[in-house]
Protein backbone atom coordinates (compact mmCIF):
# COMPACT_ATOMS: atom_id res chain seq x y z
CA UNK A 1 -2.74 -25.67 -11.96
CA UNK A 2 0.30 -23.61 -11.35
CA UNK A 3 -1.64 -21.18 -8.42
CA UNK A 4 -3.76 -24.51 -7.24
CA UNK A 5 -0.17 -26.96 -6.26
CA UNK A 6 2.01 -23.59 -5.72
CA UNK A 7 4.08 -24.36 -8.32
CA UNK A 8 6.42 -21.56 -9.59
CA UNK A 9 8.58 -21.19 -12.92
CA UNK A 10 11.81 -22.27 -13.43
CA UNK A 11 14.55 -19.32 -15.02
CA UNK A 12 14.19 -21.12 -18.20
CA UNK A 13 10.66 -20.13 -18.13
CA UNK A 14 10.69 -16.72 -17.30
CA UNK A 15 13.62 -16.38 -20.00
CA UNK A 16 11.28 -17.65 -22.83
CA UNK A 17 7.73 -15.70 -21.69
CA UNK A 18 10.31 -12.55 -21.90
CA UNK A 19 11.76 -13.25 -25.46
CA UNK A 20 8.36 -13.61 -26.46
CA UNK A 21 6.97 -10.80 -24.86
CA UNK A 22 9.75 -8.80 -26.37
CA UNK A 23 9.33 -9.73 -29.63
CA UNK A 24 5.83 -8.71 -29.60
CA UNK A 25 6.59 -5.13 -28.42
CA UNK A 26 9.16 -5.08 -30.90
CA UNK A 27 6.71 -5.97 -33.54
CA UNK A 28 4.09 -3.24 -32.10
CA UNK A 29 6.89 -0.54 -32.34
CA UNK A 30 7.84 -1.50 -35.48
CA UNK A 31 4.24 -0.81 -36.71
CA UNK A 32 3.76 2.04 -35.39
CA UNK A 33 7.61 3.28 -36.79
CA UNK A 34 6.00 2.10 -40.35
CA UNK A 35 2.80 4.19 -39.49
CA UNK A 36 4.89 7.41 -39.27
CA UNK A 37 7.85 6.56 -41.72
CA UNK A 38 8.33 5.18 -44.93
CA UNK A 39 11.04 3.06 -46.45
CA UNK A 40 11.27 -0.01 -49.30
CA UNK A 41 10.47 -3.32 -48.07
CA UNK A 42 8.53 -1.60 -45.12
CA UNK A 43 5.73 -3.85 -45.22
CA UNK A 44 7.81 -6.92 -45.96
CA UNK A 45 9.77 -6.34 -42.74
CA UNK A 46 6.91 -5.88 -40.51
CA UNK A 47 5.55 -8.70 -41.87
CA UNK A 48 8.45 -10.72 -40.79
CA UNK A 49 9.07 -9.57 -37.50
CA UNK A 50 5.08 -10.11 -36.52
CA UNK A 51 5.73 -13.90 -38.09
CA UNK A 52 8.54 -14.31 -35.63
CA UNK A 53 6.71 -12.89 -32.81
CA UNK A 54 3.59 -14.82 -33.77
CA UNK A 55 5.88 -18.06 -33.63
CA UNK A 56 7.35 -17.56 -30.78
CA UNK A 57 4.07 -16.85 -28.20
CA UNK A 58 2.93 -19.80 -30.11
CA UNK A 59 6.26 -22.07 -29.16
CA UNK A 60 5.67 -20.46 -25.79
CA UNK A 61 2.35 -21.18 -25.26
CA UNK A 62 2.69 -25.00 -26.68
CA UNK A 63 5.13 -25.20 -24.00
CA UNK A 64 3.33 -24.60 -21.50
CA UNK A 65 0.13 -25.71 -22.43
CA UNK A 66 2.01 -29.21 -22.76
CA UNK A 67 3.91 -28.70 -18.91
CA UNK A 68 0.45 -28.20 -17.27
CA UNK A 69 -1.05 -31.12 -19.06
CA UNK A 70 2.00 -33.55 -17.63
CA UNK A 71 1.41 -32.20 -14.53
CA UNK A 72 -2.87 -32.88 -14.64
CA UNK A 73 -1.38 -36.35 -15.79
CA UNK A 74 1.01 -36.62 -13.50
CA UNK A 75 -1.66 -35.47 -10.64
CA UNK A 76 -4.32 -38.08 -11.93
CA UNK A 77 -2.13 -41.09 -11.54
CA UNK A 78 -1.25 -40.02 -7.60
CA UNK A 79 -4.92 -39.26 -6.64
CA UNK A 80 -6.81 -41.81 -5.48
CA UNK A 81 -8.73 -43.79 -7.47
CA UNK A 82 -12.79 -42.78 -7.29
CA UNK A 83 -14.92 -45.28 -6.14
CA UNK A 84 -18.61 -45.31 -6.54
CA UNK A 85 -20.73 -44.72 -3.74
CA UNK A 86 -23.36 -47.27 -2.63
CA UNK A 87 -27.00 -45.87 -1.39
């Protein structure tokens, strides 16, 4: 929809795709630091930090899942309305 009506993202956007894309790569190093290292509560805290980054790409994606269906709605009620052709 985005690439189809050339619509871009706002900063507000970008700023949340980042956080989440962050806290994944946190959560990926912080695996792999438990892989190599141990420490109490090790599984507990990646754990927590994959719950929060799980969370948040799902926020993110809600968010945008629900933007692009506003704008298919949004589309819908400017188009034309279909009429059925006669033979």
């Amino acid at each position: 929809i985005r690439q189809q009506y050339g619509l871009g993202l706002d900063e507000d956007d970008v700023r949340l795709i980042r956080c989440s894309n962050c806290l994944m790569c946190f959560a990926v190093i912080l695996s792999c630091i438990g892989i190599c290292f141990d420490w109490d509560g090790e599984q507990e805290c990646i754990r927590i930090v994959n719950c929060i980054a799980d969370v948040t790409f799902c926020c993110v994606s809600g968010c945008m899942t629900a933007q692009v269906n506003r704008e298919i709605k949004l589309r819908e009620k400017e188009a034309p309305k279909r009429e059925a052709m006669e033979r």
